[in-house]
PDB file of N, CA and C in Angstrom:
ATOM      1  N   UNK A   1       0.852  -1.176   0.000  1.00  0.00           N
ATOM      2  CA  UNK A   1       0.000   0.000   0.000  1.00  0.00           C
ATOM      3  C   UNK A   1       0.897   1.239   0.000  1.00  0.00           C
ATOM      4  N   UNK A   2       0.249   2.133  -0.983  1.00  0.00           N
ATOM      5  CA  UNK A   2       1.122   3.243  -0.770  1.00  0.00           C
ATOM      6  C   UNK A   2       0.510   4.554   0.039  1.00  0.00           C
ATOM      7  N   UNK A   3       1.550   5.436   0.700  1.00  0.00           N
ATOM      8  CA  UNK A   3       0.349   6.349   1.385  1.00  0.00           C
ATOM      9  C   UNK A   3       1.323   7.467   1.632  1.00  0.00           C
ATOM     10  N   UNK A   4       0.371   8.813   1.250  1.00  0.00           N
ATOM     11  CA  UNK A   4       0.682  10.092   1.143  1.00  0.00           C
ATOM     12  C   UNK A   4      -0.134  10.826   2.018  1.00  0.00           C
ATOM     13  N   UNK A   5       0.635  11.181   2.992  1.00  0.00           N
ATOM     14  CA  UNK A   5      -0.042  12.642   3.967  1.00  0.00           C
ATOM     15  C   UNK A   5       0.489  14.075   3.381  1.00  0.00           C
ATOM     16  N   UNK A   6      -0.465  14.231   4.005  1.00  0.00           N
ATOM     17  CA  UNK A   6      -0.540  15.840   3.393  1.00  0.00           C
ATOM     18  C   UNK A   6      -1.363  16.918   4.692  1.00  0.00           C
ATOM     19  N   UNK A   7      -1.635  17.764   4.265  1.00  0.00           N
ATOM     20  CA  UNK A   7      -2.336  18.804   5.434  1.00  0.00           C
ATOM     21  C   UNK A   7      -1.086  19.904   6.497  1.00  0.00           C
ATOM     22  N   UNK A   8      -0.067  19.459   6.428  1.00  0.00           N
ATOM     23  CA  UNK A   8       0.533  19.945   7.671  1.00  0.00           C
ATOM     24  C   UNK A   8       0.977  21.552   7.528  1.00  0.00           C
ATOM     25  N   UNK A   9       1.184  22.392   7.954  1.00  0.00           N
ATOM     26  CA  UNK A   9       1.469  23.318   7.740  1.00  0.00           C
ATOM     27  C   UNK A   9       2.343  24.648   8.994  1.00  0.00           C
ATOM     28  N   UNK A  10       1.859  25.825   9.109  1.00  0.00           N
ATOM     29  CA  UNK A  10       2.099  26.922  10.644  1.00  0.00           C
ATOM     30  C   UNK A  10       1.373  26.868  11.405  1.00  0.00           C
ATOM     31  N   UNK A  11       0.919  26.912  12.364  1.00  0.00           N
ATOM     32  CA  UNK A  11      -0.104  27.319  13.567  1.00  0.00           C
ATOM     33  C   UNK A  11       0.614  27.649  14.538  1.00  0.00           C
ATOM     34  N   UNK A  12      -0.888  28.514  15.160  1.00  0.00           N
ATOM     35  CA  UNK A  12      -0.371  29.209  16.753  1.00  0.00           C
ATOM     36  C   UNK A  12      -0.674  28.429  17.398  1.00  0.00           C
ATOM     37  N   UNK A  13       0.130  28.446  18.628  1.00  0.00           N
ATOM     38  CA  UNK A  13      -0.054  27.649  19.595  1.00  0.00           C
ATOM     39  C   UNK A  13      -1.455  27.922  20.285  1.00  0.00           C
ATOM     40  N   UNK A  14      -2.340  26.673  20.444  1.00  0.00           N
ATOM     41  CA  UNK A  14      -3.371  26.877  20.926  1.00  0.00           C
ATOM     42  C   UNK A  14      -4.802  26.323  19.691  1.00  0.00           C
ATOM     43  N   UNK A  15      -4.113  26.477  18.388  1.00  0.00           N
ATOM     44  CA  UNK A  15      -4.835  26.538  17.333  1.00  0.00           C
ATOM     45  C   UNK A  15      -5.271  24.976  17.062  1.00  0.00           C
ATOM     46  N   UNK A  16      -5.561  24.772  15.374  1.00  0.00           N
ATOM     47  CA  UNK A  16      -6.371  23.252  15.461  1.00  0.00           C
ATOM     48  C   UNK A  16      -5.371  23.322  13.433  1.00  0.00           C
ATOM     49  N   UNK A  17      -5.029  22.029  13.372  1.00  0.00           N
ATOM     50  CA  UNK A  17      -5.009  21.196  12.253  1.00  0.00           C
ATOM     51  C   UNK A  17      -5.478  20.267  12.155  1.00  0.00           C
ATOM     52  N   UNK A  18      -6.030  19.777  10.842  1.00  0.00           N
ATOM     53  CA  UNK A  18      -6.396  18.415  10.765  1.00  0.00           C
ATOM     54  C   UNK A  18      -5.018  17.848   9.305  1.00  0.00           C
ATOM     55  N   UNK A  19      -4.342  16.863   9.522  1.00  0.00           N
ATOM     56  CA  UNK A  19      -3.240  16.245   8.459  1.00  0.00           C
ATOM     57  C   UNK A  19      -4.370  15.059   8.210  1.00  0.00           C
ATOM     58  N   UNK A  20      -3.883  14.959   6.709  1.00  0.00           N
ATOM     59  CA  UNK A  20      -4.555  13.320   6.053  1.00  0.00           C
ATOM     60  C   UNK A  20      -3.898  12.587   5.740  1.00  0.00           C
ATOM     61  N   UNK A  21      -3.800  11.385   5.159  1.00  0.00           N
ATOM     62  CA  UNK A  21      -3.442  10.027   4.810  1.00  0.00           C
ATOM     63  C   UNK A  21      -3.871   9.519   3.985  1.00  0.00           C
ATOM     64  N   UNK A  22      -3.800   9.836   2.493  1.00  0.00           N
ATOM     65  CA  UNK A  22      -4.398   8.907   1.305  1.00  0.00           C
ATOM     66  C   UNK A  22      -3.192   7.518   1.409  1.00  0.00           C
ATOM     67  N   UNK A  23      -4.561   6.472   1.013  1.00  0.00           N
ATOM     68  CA  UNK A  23      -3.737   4.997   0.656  1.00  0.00           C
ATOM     69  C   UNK A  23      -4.160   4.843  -0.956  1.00  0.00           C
ATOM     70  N   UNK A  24      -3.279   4.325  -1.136  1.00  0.00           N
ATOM     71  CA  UNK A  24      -3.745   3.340  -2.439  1.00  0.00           C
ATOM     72  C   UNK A  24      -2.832   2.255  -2.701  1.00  0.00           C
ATOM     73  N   UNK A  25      -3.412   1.035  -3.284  1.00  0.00           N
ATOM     74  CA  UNK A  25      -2.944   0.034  -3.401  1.00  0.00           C
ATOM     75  C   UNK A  25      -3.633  -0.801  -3.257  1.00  0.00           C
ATOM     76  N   UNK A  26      -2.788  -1.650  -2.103  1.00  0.00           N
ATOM     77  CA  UNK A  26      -3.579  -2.613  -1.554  1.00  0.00           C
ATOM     78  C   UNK A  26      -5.068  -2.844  -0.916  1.00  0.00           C
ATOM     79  N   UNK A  27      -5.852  -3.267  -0.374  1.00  0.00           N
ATOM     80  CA  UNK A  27      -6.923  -3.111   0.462  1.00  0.00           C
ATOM     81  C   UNK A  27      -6.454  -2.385   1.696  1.00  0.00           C
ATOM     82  N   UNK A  28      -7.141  -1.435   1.891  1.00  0.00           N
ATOM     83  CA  UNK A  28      -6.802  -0.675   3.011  1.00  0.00           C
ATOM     84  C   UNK A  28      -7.537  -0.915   4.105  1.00  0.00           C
ATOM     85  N   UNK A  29      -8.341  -1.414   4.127  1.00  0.00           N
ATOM     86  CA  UNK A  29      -9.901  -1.492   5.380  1.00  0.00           C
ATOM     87  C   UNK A  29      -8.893  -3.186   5.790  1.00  0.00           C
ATOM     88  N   UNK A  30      -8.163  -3.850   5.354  1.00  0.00           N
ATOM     89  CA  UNK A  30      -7.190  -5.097   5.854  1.00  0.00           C
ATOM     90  C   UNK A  30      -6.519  -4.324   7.339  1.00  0.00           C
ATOM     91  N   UNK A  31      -6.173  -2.696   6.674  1.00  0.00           N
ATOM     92  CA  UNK A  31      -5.083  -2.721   7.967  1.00  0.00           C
ATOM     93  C   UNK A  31      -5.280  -1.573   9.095  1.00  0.00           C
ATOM     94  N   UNK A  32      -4.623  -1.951  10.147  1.00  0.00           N
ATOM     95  CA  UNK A  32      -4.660  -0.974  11.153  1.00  0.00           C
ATOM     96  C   UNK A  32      -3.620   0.407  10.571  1.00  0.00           C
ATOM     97  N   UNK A  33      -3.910   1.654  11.123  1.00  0.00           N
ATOM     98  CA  UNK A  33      -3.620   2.378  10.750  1.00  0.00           C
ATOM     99  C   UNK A  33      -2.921   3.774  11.662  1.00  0.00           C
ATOM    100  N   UNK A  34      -1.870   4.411  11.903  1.00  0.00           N
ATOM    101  CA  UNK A  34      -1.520   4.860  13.052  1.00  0.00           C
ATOM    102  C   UNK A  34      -0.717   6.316  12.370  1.00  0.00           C
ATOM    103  N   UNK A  35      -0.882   7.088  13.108  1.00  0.00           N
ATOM    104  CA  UNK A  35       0.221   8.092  13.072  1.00  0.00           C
ATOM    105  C   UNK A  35       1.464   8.308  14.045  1.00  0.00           C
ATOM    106  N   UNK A  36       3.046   8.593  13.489  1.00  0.00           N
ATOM    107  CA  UNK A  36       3.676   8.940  14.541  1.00  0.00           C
ATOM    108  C   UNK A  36       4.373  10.113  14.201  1.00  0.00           C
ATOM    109  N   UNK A  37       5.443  10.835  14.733  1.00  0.00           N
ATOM    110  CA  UNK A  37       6.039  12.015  14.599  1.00  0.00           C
ATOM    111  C   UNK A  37       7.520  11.903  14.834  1.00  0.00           C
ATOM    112  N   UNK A  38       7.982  12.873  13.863  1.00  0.00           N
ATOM    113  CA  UNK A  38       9.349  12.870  14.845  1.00  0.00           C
ATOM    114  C   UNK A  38       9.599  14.101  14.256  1.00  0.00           C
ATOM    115  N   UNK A  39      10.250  14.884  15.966  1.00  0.00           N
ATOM    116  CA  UNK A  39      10.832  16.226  15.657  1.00  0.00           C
ATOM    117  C   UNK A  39      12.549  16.217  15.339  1.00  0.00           C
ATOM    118  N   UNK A  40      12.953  17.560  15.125  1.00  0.00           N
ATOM    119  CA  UNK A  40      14.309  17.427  14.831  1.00  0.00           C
ATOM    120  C   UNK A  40      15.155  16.719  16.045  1.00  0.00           C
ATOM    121  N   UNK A  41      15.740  15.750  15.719  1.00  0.00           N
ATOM    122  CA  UNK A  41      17.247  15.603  17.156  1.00  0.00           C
ATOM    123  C   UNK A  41      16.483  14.189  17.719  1.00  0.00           C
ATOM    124  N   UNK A  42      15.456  14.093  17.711  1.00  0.00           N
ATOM    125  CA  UNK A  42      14.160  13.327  18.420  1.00  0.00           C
ATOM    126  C   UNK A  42      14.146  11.815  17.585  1.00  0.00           C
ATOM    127  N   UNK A  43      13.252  10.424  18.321  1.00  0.00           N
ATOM    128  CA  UNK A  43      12.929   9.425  17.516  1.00  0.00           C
ATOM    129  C   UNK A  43      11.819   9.583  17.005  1.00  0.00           C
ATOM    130  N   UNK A  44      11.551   8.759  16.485  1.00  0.00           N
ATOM    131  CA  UNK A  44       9.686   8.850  15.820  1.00  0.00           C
ATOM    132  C   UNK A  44       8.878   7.990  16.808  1.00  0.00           C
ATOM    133  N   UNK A  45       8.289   8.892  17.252  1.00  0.00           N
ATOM    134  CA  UNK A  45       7.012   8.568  18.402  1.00  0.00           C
ATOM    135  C   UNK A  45       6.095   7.930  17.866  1.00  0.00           C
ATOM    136  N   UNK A  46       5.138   7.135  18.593  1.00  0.00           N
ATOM    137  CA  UNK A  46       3.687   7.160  18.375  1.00  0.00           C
ATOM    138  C   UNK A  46       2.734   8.186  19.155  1.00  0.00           C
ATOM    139  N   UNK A  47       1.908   8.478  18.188  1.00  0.00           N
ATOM    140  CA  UNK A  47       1.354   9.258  18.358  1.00  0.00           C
ATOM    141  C   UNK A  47      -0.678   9.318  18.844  1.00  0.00           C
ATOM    142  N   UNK A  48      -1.142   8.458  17.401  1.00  0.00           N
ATOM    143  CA  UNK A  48      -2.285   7.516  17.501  1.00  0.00           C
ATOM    144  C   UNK A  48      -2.548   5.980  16.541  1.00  0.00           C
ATOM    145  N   UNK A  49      -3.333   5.183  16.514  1.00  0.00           N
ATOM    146  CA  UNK A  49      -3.535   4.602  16.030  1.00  0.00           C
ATOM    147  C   UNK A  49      -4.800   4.385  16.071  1.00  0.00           C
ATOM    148  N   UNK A  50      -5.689   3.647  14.560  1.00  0.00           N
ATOM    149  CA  UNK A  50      -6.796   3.300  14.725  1.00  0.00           C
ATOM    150  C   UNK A  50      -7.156   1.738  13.825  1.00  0.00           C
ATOM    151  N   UNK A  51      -8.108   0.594  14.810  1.00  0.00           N
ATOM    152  CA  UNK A  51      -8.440  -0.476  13.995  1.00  0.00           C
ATOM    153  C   UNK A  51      -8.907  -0.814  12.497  1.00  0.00           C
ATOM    154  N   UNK A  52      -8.346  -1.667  12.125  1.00  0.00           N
ATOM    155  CA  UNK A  52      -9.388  -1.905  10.422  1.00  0.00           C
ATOM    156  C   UNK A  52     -10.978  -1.036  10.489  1.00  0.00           C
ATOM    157  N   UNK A  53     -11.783  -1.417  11.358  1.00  0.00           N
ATOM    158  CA  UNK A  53     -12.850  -0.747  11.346  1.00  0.00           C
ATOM    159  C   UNK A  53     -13.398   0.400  11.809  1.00  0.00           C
ATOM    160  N   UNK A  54     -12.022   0.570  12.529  1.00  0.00           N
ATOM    161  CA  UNK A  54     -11.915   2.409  13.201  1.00  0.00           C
ATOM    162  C   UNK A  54     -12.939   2.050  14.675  1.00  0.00           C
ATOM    163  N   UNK A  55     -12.805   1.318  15.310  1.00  0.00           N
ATOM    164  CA  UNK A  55     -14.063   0.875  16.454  1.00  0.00           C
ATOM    165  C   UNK A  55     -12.746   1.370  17.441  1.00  0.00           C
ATOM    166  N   UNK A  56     -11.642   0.826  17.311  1.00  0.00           N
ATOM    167  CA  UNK A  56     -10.811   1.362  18.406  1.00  0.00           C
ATOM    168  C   UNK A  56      -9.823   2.104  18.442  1.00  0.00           C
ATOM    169  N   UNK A  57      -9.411   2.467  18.664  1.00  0.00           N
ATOM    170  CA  UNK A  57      -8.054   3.979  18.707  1.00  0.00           C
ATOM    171  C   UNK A  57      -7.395   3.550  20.236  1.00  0.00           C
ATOM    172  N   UNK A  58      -6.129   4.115  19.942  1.00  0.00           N
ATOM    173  CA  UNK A  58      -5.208   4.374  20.998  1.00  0.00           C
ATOM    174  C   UNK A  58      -4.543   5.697  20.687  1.00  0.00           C
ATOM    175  N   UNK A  59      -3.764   6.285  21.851  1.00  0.00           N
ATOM    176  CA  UNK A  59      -3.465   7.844  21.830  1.00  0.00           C
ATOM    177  C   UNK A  59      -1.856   7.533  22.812  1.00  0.00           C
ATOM    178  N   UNK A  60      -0.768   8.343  22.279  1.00  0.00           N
ATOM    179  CA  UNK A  60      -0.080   8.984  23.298  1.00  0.00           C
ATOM    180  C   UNK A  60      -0.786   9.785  24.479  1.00  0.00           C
ATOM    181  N   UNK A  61      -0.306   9.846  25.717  1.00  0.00           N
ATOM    182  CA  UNK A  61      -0.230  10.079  26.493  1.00  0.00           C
ATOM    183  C   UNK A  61      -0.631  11.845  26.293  1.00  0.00           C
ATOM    184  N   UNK A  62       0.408  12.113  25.386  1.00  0.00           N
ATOM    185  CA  UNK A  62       0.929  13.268  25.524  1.00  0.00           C
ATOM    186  C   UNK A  62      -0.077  14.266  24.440  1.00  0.00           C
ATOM    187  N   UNK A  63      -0.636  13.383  24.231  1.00  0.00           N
ATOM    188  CA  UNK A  63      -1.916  14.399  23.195  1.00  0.00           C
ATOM    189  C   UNK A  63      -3.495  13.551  23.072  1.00  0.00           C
ATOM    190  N   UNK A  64      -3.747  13.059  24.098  1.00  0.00           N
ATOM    191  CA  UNK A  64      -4.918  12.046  24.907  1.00  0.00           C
ATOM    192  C   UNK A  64      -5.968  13.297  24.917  1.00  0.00           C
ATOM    193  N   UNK A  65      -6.643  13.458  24.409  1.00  0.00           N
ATOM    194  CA  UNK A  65      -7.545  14.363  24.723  1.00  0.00           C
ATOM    195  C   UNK A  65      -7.588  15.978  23.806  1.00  0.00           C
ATOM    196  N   UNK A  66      -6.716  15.609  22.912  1.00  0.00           N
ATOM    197  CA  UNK A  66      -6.425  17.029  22.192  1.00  0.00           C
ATOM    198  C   UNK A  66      -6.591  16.721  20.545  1.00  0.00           C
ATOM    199  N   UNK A  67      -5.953  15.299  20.610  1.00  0.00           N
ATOM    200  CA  UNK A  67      -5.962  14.671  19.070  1.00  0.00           C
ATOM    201  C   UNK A  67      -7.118  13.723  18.703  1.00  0.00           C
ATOM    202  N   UNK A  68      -7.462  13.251  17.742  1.00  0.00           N
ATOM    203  CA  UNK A  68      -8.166  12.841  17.472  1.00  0.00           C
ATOM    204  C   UNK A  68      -8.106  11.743  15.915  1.00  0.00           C
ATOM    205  N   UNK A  69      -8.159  10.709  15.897  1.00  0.00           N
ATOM    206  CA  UNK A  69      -7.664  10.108  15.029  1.00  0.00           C
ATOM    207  C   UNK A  69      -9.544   9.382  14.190  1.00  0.00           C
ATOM    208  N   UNK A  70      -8.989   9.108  12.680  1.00  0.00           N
ATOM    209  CA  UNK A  70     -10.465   8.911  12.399  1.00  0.00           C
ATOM    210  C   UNK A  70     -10.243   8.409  10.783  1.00  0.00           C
ATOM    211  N   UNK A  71     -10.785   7.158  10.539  1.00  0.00           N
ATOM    212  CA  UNK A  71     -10.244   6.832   8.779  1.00  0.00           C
ATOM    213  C   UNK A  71     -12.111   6.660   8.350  1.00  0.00           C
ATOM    214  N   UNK A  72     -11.282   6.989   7.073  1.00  0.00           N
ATOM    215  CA  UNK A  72     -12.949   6.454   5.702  1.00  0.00           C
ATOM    216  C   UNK A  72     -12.440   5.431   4.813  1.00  0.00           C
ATOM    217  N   UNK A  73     -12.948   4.686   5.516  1.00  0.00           N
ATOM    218  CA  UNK A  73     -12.393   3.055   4.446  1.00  0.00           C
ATOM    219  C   UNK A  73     -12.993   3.314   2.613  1.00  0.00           C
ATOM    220  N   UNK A  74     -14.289   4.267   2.976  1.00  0.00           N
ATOM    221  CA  UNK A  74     -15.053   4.146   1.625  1.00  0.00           C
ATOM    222  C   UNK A  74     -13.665   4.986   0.853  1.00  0.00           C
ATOM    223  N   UNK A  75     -13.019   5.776   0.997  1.00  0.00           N
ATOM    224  CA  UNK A  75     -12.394   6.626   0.924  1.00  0.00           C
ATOM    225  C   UNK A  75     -10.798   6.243   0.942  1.00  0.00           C
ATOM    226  N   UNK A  76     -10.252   5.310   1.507  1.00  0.00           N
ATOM    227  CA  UNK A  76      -8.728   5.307   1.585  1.00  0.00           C
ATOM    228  C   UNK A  76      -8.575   6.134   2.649  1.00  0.00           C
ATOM    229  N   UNK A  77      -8.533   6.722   3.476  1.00  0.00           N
ATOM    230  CA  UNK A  77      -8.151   7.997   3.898  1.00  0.00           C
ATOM    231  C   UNK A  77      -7.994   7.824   5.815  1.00  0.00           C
ATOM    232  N   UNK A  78      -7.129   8.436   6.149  1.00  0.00           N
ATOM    233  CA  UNK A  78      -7.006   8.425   7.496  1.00  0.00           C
ATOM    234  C   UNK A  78      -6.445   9.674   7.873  1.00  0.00           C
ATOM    235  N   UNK A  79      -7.719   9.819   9.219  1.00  0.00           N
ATOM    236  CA  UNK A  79      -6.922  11.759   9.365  1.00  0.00           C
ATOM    237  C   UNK A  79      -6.836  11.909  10.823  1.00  0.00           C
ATOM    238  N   UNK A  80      -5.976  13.066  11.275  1.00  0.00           N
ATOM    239  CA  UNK A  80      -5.512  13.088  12.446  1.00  0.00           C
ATOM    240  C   UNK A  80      -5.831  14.856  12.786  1.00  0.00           C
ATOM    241  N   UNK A  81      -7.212  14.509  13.475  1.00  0.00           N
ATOM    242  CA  UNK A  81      -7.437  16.226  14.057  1.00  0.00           C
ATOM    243  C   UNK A  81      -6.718  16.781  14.778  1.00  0.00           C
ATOM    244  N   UNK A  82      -6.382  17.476  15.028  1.00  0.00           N
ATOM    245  CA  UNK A  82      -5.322  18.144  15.889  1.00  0.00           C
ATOM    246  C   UNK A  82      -5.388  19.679  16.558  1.00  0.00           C
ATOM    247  N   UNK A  83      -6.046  19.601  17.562  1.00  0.00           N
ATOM    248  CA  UNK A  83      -6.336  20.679  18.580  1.00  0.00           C
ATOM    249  C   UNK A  83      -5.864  21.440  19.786  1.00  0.00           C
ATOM    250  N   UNK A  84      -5.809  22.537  20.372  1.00  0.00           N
ATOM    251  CA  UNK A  84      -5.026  22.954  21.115  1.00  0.00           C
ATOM    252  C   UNK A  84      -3.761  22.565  21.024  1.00  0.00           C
ATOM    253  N   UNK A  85      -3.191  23.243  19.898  1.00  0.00           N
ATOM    254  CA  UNK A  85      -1.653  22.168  19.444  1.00  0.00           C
ATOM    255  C   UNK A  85      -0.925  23.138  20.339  1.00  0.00           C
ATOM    256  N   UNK A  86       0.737  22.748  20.776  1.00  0.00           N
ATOM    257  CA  UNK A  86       1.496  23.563  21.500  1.00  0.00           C
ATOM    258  C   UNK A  86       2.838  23.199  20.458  1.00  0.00           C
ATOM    259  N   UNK A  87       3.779  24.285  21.222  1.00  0.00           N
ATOM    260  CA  UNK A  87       4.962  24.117  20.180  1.00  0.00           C
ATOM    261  C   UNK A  87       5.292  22.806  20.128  1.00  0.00           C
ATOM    262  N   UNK A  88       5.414  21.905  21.409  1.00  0.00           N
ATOM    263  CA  UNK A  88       5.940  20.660  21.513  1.00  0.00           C
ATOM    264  C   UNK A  88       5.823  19.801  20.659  1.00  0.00           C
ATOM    265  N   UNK A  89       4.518  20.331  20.082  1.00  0.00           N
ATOM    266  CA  UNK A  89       3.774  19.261  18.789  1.00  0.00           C
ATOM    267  C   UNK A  89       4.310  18.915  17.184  1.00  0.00           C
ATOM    268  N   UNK A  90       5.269  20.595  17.241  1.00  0.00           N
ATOM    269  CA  UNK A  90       6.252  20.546  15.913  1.00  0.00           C
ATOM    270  C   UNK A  90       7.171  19.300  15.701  1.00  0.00           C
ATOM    271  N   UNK A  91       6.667  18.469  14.442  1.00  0.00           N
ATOM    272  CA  UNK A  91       7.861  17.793  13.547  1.00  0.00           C
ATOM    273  C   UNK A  91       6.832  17.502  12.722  1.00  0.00           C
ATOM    274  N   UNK A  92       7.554  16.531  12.083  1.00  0.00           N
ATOM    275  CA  UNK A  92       6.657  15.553  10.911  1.00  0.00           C
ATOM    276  C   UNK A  92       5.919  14.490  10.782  1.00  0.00           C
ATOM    277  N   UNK A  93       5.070  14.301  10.504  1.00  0.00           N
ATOM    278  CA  UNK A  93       4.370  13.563  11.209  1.00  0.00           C
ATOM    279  C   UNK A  93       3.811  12.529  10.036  1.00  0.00           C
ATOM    280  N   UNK A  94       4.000  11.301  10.300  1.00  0.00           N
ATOM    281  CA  UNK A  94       4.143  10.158   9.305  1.00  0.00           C
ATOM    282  C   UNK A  94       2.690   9.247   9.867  1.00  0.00           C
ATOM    283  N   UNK A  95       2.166   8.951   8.035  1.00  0.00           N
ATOM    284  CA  UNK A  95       1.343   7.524   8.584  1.00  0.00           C
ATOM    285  C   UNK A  95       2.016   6.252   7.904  1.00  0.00           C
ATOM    286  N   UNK A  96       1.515   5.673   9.023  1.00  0.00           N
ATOM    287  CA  UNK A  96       1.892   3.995   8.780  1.00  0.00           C
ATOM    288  C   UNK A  96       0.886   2.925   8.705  1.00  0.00           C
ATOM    289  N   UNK A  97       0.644   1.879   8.268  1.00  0.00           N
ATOM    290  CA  UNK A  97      -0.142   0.787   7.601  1.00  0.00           C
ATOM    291  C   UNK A  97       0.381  -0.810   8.022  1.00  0.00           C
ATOM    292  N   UNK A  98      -0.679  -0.993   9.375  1.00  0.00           N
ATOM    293  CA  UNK A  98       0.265  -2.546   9.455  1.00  0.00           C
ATOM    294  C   UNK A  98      -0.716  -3.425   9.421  1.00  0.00           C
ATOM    295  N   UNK A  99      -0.298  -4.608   9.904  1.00  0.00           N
ATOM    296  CA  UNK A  99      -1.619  -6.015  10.370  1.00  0.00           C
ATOM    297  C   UNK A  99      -1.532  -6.077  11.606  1.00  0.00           C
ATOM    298  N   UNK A 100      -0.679  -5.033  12.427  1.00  0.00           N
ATOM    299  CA  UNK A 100      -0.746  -5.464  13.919  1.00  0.00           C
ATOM    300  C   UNK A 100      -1.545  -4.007  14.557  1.00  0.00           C
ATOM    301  N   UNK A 101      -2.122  -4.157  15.585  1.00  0.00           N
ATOM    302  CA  UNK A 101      -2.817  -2.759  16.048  1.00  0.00           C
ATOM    303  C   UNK A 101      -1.939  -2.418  17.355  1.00  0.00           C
ATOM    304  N   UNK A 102      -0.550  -1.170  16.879  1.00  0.00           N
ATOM    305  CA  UNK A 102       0.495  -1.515  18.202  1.00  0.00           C
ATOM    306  C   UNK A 102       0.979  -0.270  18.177  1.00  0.00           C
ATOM    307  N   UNK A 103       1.611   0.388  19.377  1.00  0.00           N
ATOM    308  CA  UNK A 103       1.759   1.477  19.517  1.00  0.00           C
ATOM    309  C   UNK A 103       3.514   1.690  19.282  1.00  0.00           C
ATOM    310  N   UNK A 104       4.038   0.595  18.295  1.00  0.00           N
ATOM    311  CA  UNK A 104       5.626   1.025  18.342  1.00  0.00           C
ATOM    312  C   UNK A 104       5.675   0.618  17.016  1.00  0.00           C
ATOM    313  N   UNK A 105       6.917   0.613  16.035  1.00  0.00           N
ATOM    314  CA  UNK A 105       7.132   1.061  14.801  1.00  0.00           C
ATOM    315  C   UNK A 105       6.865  -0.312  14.062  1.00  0.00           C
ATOM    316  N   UNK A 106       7.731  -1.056  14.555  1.00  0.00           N
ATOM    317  CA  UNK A 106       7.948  -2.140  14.163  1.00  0.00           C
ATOM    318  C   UNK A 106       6.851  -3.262  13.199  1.00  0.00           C
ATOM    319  N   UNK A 107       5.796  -3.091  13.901  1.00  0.00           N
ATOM    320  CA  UNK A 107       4.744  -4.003  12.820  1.00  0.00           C
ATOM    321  C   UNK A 107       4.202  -3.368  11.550  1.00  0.00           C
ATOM    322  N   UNK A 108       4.780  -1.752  11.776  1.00  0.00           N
ATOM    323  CA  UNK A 108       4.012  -1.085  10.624  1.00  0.00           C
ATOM    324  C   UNK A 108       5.062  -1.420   9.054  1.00  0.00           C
ATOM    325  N   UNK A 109       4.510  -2.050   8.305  1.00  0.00           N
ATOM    326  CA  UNK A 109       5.060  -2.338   7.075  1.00  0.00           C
ATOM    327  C   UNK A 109       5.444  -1.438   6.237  1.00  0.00           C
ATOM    328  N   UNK A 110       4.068   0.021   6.427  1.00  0.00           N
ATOM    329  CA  UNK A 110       4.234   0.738   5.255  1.00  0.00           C
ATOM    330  C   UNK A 110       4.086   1.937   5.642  1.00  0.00           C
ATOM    331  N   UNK A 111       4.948   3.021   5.472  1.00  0.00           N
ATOM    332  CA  UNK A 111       5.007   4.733   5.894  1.00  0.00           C
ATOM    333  C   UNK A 111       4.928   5.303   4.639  1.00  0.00           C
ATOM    334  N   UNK A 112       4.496   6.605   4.723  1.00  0.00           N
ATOM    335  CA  UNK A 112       4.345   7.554   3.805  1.00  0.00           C
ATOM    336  C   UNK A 112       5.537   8.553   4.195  1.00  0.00           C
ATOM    337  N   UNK A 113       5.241   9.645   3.417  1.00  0.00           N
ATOM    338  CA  UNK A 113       6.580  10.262   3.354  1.00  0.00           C
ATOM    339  C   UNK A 113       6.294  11.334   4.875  1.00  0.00           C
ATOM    340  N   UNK A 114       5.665  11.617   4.530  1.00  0.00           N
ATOM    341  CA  UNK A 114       5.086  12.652   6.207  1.00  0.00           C
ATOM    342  C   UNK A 114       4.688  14.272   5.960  1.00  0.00           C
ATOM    343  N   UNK A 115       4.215  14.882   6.785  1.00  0.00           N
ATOM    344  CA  UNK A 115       3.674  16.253   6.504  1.00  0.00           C
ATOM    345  C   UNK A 115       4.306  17.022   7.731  1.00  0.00           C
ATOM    346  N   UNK A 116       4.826  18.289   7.170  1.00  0.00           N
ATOM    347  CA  UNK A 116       5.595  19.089   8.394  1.00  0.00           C
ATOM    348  C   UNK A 116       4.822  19.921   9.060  1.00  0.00           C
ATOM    349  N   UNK A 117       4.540  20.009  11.108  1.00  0.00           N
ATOM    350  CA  UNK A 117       4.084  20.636  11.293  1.00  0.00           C
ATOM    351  C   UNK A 117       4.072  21.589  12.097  1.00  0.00           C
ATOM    352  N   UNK A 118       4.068  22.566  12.089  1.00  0.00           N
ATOM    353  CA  UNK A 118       5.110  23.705  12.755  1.00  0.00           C
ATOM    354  C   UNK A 118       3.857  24.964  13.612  1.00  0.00           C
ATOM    355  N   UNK A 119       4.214  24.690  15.016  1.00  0.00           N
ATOM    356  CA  UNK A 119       3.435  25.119  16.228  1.00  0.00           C
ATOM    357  C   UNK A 119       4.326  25.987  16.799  1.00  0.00           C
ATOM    358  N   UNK A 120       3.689  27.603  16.492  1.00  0.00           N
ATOM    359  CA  UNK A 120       4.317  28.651  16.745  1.00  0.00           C
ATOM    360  C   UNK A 120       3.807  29.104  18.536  1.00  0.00           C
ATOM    361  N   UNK A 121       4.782  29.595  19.092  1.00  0.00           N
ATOM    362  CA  UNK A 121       4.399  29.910  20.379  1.00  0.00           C
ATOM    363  C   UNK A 121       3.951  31.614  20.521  1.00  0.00           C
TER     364      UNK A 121
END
């Protein structure tokens, strides 16, 4: 599967983005689906993830209540709302495509290139 995010852009701190996730390829509604980030100097975090049928989600810690994760199978598409963002929130932020529903890198087979996102204070 191939997959291109897009959406990312400036914001003030405090403000709201939403980044997307087109797939194409393979069957996409097969796989779990997750976002992670990584800022400069930093590893690539997880961030969220959501099931084949989108029934369950998991969240970092660190944006539990601010982010919001959400796919359209009719659609290919997986998007990551993003609210009350703070600077901390700046890097790039990548989706990934696996068969496992897991909050670390490793099962995800397939990344996109990522969208940069930059949280002004």
């Amino acid at each position: 599967v191939q997959l291109q995010a897009s959406g990312g852009g400036l914001v003030q701190a405090g403000g709201s983005l939403r980044v997307s996730c087109a797939a194409s390829g393979r069957t996409f509604e097969n796989y779990m689906m997750a976002w992670f980030r990584q800022a400069p100097g930093k590893e690539r975090e997880f961030v969220a993830g959501i099931s084949w049928n989108g029934r369950s989600t998991m969240y970092a810690d660190s944006v539990k209540g601010r982010f919001t994760i959400s796919r359209d199978n009719a659609l290919n598409m997986v998007y990551l709302q993003m609210n009350s963002l703070k600077p901390e929130d700046s890097a790039v932020y990548y989706c990934a495509a696996g068969a496992v529903f897991s909050r670390t890198r490793t099962p995800y087979d397939y990344w996109g290139r990522g969208t940069l996102v930059t949280v002004s204070s």
